[in-house]
N, C-alpha and C. Protein backbone atom coordinates (compact mmCIF):
# COMPACT_ATOMS: atom_id res chain seq x y z
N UNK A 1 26.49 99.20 36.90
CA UNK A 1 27.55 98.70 36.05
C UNK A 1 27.37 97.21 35.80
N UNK A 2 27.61 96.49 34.56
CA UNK A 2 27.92 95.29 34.36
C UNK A 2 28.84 94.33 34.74
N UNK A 3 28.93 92.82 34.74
CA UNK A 3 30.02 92.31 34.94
C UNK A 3 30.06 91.32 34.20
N UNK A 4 31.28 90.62 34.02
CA UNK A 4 31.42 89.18 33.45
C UNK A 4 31.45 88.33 34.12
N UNK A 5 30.80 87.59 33.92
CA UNK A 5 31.34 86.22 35.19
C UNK A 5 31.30 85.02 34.42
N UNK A 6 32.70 84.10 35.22
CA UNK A 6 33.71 83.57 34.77
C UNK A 6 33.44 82.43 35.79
N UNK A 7 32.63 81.55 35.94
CA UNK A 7 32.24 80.55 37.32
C UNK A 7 32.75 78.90 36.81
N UNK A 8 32.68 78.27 37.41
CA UNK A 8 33.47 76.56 37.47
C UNK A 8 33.57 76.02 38.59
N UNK A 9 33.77 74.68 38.33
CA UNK A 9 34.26 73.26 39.33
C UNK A 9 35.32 74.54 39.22
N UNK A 10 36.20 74.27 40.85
CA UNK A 10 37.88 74.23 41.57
C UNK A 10 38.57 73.04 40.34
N UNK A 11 39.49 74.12 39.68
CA UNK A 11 40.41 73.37 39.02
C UNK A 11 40.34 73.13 37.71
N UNK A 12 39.12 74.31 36.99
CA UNK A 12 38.86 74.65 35.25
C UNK A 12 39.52 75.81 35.21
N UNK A 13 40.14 76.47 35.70
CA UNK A 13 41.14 77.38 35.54
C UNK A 13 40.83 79.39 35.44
N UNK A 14 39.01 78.81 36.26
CA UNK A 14 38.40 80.28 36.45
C UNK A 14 39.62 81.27 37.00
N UNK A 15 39.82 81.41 38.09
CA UNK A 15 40.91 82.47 38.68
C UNK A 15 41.76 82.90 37.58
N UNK A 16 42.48 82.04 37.54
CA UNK A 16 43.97 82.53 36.67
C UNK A 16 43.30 83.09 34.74
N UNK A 17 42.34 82.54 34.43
CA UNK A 17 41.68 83.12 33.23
C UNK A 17 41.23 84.74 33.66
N UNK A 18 40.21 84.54 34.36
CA UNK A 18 39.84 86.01 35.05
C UNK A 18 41.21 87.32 35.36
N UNK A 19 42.23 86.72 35.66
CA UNK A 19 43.13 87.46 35.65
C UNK A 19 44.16 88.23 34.70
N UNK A 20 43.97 87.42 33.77
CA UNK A 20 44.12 87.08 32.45
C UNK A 20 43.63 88.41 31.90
N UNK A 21 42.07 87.64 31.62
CA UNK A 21 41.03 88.76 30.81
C UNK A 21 41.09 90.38 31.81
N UNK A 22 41.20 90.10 32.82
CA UNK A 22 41.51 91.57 33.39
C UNK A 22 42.23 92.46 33.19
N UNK A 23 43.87 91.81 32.83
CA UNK A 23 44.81 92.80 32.49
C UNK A 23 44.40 92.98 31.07
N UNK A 24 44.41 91.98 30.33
CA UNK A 24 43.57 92.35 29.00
C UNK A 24 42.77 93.08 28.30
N UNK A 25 42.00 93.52 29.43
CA UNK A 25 40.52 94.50 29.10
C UNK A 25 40.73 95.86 30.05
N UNK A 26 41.87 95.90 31.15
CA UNK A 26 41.81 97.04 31.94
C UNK A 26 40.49 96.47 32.86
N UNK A 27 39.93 95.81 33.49
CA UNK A 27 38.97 95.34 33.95
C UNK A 27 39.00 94.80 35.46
N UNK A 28 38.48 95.12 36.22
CA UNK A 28 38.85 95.01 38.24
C UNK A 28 38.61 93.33 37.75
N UNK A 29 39.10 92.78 38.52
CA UNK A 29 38.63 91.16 38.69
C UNK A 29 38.23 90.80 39.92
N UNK A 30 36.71 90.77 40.40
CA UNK A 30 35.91 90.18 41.30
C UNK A 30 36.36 88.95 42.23
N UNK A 31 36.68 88.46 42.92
CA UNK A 31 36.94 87.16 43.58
C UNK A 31 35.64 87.31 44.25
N UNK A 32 35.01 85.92 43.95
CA UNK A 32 33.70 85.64 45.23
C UNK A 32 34.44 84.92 46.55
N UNK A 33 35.53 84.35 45.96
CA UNK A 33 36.00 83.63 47.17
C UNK A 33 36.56 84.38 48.26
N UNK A 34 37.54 85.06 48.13
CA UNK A 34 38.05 86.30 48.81
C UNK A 34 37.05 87.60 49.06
N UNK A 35 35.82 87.84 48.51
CA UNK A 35 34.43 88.37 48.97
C UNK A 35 34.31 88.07 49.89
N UNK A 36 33.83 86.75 49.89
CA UNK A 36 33.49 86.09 51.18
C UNK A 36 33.84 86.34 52.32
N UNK A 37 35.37 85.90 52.05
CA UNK A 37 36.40 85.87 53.06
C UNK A 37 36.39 87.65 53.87
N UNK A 38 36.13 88.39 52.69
CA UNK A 38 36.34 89.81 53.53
C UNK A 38 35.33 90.49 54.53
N UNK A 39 34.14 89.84 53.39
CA UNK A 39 32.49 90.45 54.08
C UNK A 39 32.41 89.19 55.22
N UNK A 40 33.10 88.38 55.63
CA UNK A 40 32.84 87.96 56.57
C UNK A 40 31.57 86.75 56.71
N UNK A 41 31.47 86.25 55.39
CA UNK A 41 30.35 85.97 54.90
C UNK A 41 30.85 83.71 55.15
N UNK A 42 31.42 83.74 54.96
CA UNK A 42 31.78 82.03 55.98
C UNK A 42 31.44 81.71 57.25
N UNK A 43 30.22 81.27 57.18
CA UNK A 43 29.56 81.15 58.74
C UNK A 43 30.35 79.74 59.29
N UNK A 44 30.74 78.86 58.73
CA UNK A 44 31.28 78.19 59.64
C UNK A 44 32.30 76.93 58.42
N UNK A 45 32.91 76.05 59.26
CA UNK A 45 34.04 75.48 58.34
C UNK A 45 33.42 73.85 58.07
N UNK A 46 33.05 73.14 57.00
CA UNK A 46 32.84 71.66 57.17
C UNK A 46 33.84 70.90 57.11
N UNK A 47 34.51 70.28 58.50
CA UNK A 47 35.17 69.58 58.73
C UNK A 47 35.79 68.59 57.41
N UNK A 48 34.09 67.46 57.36
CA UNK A 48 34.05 66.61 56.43
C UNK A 48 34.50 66.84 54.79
N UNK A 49 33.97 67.67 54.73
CA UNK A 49 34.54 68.28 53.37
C UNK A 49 35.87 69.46 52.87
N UNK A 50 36.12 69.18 53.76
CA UNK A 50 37.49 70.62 53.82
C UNK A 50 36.93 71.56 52.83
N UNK A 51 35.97 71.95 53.59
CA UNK A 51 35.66 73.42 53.11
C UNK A 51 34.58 74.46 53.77
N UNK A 52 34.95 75.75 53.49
CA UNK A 52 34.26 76.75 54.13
C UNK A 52 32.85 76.23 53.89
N UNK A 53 31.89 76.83 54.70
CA UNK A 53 30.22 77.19 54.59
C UNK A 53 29.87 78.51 54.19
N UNK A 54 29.48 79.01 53.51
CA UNK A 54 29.17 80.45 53.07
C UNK A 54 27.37 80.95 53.26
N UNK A 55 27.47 81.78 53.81
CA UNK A 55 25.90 82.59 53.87
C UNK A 55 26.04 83.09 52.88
N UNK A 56 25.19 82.50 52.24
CA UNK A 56 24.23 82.94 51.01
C UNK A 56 23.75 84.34 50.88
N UNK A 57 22.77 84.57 51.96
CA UNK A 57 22.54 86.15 51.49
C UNK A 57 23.78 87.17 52.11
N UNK A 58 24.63 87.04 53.12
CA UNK A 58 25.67 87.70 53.42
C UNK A 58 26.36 87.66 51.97
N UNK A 59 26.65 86.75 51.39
CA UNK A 59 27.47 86.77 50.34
C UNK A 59 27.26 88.02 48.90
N UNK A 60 25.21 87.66 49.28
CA UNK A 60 24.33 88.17 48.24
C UNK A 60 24.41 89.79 48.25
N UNK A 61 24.26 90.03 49.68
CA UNK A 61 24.82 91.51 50.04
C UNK A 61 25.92 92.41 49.39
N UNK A 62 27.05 91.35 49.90
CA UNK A 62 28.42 91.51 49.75
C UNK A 62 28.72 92.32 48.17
N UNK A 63 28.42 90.75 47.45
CA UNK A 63 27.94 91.43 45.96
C UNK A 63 27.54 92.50 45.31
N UNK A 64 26.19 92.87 45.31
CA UNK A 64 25.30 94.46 45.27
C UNK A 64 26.39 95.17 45.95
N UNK A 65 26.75 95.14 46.95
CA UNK A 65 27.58 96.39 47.45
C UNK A 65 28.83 96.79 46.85
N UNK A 66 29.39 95.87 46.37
CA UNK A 66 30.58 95.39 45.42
C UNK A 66 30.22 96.26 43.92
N UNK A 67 28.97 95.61 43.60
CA UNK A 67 28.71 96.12 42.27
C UNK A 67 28.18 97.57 41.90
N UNK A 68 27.50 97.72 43.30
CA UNK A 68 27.30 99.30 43.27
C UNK A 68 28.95 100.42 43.23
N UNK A 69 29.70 99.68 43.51
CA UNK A 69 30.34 100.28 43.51
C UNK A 69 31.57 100.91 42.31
N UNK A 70 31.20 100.08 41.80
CA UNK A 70 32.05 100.38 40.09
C UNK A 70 31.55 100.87 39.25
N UNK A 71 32.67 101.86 38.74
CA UNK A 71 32.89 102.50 38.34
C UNK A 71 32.72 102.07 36.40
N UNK A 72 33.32 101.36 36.29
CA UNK A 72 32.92 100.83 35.09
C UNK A 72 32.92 98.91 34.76
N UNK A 73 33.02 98.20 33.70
CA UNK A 73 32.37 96.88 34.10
C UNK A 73 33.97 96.21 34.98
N UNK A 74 33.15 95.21 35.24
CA UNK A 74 34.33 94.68 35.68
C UNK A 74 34.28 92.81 35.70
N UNK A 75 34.84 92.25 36.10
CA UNK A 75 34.78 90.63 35.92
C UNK A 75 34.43 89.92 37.37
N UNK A 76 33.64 88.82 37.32
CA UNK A 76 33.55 88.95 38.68
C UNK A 76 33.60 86.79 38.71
N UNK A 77 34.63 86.42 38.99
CA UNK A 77 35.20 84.84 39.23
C UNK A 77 34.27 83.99 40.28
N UNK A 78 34.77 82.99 40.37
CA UNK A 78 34.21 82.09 41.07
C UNK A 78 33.18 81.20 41.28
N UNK A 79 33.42 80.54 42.32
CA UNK A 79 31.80 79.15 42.32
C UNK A 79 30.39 79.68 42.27
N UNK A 80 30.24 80.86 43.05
CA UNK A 80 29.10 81.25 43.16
C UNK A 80 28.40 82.34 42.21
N UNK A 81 28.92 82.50 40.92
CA UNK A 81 28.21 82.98 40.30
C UNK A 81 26.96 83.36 39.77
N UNK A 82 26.33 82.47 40.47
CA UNK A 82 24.99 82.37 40.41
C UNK A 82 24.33 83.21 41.62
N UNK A 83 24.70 83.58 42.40
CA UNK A 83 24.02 84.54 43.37
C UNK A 83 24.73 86.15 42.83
N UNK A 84 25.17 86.42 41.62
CA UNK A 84 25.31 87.91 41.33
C UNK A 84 23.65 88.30 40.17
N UNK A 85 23.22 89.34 40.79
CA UNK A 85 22.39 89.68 40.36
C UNK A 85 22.12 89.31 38.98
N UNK A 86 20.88 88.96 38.53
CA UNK A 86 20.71 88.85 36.85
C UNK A 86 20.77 90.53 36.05
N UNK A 87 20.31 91.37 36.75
CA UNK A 87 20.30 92.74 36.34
C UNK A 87 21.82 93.05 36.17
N UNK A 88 22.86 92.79 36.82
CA UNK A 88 24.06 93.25 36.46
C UNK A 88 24.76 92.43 35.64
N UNK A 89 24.58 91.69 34.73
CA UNK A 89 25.39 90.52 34.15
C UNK A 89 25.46 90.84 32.01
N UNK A 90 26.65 90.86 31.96
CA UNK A 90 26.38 90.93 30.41
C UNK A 90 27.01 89.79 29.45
N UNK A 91 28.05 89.18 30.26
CA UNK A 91 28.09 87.60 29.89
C UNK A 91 28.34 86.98 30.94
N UNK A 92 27.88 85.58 30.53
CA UNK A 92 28.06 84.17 32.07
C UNK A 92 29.08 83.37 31.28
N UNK A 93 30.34 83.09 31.79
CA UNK A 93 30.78 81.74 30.96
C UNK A 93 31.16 80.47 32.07
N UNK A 94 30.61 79.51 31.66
CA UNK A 94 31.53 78.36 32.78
C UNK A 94 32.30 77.68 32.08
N UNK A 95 33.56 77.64 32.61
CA UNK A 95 34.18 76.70 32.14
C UNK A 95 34.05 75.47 32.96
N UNK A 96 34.48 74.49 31.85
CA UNK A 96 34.46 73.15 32.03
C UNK A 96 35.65 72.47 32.08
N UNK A 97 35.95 71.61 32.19
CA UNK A 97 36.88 70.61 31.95
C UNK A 97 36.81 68.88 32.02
N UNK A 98 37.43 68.28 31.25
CA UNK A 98 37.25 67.08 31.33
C UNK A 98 37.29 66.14 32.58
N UNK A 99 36.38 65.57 33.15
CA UNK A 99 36.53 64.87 34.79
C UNK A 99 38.24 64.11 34.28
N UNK A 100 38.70 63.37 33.68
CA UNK A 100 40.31 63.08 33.36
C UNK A 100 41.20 64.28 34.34
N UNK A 101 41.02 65.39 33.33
CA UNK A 101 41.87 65.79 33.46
C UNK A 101 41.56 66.84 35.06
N UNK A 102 40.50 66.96 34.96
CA UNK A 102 39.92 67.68 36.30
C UNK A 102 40.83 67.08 37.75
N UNK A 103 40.93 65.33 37.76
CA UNK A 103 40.69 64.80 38.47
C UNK A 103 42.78 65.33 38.95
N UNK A 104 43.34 64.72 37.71
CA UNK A 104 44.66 65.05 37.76
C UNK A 104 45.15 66.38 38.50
N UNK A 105 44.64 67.35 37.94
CA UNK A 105 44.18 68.77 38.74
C UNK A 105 44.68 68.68 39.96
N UNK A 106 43.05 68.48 40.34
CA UNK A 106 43.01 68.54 41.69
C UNK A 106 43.60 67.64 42.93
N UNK A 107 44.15 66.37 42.19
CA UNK A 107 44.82 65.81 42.86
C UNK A 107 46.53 66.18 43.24
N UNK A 108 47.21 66.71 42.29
CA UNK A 108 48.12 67.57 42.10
C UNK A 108 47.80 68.98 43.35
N UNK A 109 46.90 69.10 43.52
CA UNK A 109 47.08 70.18 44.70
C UNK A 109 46.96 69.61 45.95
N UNK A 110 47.33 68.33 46.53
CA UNK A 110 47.08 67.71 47.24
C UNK A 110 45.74 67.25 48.43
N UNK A 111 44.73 67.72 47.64
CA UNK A 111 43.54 67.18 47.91
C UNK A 111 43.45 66.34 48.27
N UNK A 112 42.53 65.79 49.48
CA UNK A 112 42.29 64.30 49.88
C UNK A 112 41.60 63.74 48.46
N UNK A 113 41.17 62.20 48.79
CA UNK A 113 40.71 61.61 47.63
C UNK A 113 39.14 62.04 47.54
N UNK A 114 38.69 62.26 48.91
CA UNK A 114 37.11 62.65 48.69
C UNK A 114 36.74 63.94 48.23
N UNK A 115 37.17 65.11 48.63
CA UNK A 115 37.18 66.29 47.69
C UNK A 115 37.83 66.37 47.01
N UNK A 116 38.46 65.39 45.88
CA UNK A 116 38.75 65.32 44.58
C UNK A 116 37.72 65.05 44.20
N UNK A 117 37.11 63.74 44.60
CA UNK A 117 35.69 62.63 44.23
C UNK A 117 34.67 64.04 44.09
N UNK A 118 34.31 64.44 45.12
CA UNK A 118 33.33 65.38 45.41
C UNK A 118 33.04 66.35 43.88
N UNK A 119 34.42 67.04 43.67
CA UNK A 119 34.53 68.25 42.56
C UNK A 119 34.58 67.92 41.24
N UNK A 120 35.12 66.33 41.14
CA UNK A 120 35.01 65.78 39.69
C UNK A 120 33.69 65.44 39.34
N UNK A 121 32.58 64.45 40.37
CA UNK A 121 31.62 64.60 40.39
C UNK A 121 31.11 66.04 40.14
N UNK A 122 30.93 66.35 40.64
CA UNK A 122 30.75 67.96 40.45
C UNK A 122 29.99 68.31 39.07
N UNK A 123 31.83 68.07 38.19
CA UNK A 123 31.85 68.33 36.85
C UNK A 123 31.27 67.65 35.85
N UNK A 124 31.54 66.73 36.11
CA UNK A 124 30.74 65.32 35.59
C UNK A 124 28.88 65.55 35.67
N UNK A 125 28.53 66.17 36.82
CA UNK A 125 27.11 66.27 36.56
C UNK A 125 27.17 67.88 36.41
N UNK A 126 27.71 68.71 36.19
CA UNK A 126 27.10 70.50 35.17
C UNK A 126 27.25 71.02 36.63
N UNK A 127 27.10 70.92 37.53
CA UNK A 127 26.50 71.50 38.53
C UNK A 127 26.57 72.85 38.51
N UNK A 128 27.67 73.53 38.22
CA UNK A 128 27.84 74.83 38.28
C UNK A 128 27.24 75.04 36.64
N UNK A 129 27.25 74.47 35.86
CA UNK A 129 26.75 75.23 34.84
C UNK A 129 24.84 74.99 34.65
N UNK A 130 24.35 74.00 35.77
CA UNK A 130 23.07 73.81 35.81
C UNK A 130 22.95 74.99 36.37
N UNK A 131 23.30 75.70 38.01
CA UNK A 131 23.15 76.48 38.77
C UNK A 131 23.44 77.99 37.69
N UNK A 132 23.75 78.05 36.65
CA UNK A 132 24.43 79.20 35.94
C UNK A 132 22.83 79.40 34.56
N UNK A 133 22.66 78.21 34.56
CA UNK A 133 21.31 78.04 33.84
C UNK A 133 20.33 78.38 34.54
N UNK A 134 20.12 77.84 35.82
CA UNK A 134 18.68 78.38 36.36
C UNK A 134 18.96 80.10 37.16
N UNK A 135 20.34 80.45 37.01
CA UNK A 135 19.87 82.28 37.40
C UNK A 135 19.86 82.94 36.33
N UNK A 136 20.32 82.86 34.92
CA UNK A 136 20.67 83.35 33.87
C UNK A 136 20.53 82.99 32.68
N UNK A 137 19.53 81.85 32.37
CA UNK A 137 18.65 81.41 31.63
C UNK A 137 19.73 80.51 30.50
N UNK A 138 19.66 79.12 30.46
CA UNK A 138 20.54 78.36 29.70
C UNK A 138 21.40 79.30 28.23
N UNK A 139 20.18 79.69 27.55
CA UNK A 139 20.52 80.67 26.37
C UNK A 139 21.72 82.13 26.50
N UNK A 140 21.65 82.29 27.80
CA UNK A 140 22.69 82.94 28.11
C UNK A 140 24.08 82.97 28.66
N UNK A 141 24.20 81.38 28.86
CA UNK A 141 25.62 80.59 29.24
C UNK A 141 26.53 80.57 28.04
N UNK A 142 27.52 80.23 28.22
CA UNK A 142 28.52 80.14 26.93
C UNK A 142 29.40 78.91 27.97
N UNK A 143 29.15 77.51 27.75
CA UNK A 143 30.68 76.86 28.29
C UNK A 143 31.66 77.10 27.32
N UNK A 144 33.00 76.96 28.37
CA UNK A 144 34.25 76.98 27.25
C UNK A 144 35.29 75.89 27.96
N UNK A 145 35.20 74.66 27.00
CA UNK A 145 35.99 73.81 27.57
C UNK A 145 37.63 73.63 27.32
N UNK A 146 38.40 73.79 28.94
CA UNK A 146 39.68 74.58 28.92
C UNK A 146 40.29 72.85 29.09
N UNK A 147 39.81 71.69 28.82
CA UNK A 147 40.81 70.97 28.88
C UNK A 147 41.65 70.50 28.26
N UNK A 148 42.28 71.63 26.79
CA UNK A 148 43.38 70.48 26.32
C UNK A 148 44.05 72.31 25.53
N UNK A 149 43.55 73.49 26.56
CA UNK A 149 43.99 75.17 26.14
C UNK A 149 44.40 75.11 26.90
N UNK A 150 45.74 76.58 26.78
CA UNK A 150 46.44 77.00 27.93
C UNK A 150 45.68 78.25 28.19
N UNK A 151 45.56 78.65 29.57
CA UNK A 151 45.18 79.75 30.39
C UNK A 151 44.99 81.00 29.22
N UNK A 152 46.09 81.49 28.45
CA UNK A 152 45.80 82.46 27.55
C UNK A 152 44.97 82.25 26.27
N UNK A 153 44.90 80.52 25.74
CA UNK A 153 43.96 80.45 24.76
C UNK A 153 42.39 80.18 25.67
N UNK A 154 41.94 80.26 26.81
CA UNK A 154 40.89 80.25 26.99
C UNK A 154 40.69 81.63 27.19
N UNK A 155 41.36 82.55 27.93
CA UNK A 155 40.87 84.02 27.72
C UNK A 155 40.90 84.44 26.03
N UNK A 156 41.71 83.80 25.13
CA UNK A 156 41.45 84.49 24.02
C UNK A 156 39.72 83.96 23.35
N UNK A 157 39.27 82.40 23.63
CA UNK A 157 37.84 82.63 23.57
C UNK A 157 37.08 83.49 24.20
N UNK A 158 37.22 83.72 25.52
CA UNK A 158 36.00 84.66 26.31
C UNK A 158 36.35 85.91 25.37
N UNK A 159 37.12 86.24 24.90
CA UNK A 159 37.23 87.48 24.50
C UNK A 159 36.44 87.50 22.85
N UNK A 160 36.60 86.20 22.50
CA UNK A 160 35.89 86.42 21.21
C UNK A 160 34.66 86.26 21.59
N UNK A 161 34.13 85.88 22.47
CA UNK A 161 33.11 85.30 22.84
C UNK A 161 32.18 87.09 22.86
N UNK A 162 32.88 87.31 24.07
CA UNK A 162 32.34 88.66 24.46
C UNK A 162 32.08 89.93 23.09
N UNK A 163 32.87 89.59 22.12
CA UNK A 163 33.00 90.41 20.21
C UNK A 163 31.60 90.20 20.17
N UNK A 164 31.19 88.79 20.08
CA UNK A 164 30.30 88.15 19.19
C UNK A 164 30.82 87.31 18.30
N UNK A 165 32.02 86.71 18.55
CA UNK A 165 32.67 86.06 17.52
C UNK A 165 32.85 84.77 17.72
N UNK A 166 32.21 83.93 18.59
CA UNK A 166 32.46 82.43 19.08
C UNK A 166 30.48 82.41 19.56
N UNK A 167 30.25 81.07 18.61
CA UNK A 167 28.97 80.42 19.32
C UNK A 167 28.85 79.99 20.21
N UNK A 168 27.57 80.26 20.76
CA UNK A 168 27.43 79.08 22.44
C UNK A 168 27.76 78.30 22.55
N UNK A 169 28.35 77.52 23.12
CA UNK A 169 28.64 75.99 23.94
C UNK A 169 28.03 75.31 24.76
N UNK A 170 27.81 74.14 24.53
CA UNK A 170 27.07 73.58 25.88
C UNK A 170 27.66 72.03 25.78
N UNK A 171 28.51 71.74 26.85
CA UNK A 171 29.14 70.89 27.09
C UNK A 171 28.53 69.59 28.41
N UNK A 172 28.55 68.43 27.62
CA UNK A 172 27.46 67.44 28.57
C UNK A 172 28.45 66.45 28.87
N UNK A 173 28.94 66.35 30.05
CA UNK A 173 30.33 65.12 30.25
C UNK A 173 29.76 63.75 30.46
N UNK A 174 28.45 63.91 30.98
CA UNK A 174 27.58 63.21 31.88
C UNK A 174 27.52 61.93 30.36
N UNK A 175 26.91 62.56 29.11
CA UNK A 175 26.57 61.61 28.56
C UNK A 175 27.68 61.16 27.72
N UNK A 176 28.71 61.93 27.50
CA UNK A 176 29.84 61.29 26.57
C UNK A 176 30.33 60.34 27.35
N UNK A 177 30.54 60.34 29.01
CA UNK A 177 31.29 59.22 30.02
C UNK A 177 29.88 58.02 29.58
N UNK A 178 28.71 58.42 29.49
CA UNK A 178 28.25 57.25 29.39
C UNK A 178 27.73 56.35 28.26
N UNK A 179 28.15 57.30 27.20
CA UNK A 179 28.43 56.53 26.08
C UNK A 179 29.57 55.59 25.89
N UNK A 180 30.52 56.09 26.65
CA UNK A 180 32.12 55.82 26.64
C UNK A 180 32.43 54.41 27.55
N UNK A 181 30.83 54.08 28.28
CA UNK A 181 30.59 53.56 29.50
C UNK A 181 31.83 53.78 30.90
N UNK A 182 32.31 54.84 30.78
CA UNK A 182 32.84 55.13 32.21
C UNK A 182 32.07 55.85 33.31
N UNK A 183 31.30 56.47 33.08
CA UNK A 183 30.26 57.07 33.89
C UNK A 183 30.67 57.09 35.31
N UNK A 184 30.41 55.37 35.71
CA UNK A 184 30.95 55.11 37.50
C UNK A 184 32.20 55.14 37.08
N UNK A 185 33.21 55.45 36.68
CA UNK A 185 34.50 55.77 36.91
C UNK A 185 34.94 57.19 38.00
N UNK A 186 32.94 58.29 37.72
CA UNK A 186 33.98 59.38 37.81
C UNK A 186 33.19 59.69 39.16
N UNK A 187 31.94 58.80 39.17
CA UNK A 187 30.78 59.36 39.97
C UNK A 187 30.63 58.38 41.39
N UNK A 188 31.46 57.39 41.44
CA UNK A 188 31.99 57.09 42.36
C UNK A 188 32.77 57.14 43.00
N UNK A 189 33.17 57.84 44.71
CA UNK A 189 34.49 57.56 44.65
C UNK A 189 35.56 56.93 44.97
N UNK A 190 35.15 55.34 44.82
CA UNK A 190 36.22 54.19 44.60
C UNK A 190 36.34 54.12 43.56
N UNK A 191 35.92 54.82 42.03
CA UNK A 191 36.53 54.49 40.75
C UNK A 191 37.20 55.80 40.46
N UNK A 192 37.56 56.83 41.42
CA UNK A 192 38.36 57.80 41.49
C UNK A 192 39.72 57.17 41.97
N UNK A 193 39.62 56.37 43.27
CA UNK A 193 40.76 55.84 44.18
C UNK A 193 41.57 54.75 43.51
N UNK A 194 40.73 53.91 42.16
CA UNK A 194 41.26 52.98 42.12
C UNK A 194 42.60 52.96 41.19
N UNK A 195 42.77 52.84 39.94
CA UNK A 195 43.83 52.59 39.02
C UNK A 195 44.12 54.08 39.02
N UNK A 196 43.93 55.29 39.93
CA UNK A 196 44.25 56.14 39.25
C UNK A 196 46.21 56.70 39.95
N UNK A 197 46.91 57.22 38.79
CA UNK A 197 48.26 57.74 39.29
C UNK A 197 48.34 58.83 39.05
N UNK A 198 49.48 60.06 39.52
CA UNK A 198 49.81 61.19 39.28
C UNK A 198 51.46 60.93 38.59
């Protein structure tokens, strides 16, 4: 069976879209994060970063076993999109969002300042949509940038997307911040800490 996957920085609004497009399509919605969590696949916790460690191929397992198991397609969320098989995949989308508004985000969920720094960076350099390029070949990404849509107008792109009715995207934050010359605003993180308010 196929899946969609729906991958991002924490705080482009993957989950709650995926949930979205699920009731939408009649479609199971995948969590890699809660995968994890079930297959047991978090080998240990990084202090420094307030966040889990995940085994990779436990995870990789987890997956295939997951996917063998459906019944028909289904959606499958989260950071790690890039470890679901290339054989099971019939669209990749990452969303994006603006490091601005990213930053607001995640600070709003009361994040320390360094895994804010950490995930805006993040966004600011593709990471998840580089990692979405090298398992699934750039030409087969679609970004969809959710920073100025609500939750239901970004599932209504994936959905046109998935028609054939919306062109590829490819969204570069890296060079508009540095045209814009903010660049070290977003990629440092004392120009995260400094003038910024909620």
């Amino acid at each position: 069976m196929s899946v969609i996957l729906i991958g991002g920085t924490p705080g482009t609004g993957k989950t709650e879209v995926a949930k979205i497009l699920g009731d939408r399509l009649d479609l199971q919605v995948i969590s890699l994060g809660e995968l994890a969590l079930e297959a047991d696949c978090v080998s240990s916790h990084d202090d420094e970063r307030d966040t889990g460690v995940i085994d990779e191929d436990c995870l990789v397992s987890a997956i295939e076993g997951k996917i063998l198991e459906l019944d028909k397609e289904a959606i499958v969320e989260g950071h790690y999109i890039d470890l679901v098989p290339y054989s099971a995949v019939s669209h990749v989308f990452v969303l994006r969002t603006h490091p601005e508004v990213l930053k607001h985000r995640l600070m709003r969920r009361g994040w320390t300042m360094e895994k804010v720094a950490e995930n805006v960076e993040a966004e600011v350099l593709g990471v998840c949509q580089l990692d979405a390029h090298e398992s699934f070949g750039e030409e087969e990404v679609t970004d969809i940038d959710t920073t100025e849509l609500s939750l239901s107008e970004v599932a209504d792109m994936l959905q046109r997307s998935i028609r054939g009715d919306l062109e590829k995207t490819y969204i570069d934050w890296m060079t508009q911040l540095e045209e814009e010359g903010r660049l070290a605003d977003f990629v440092q993180p004392e120009g995260i800490d400094g003038d910024f308010e909620i």
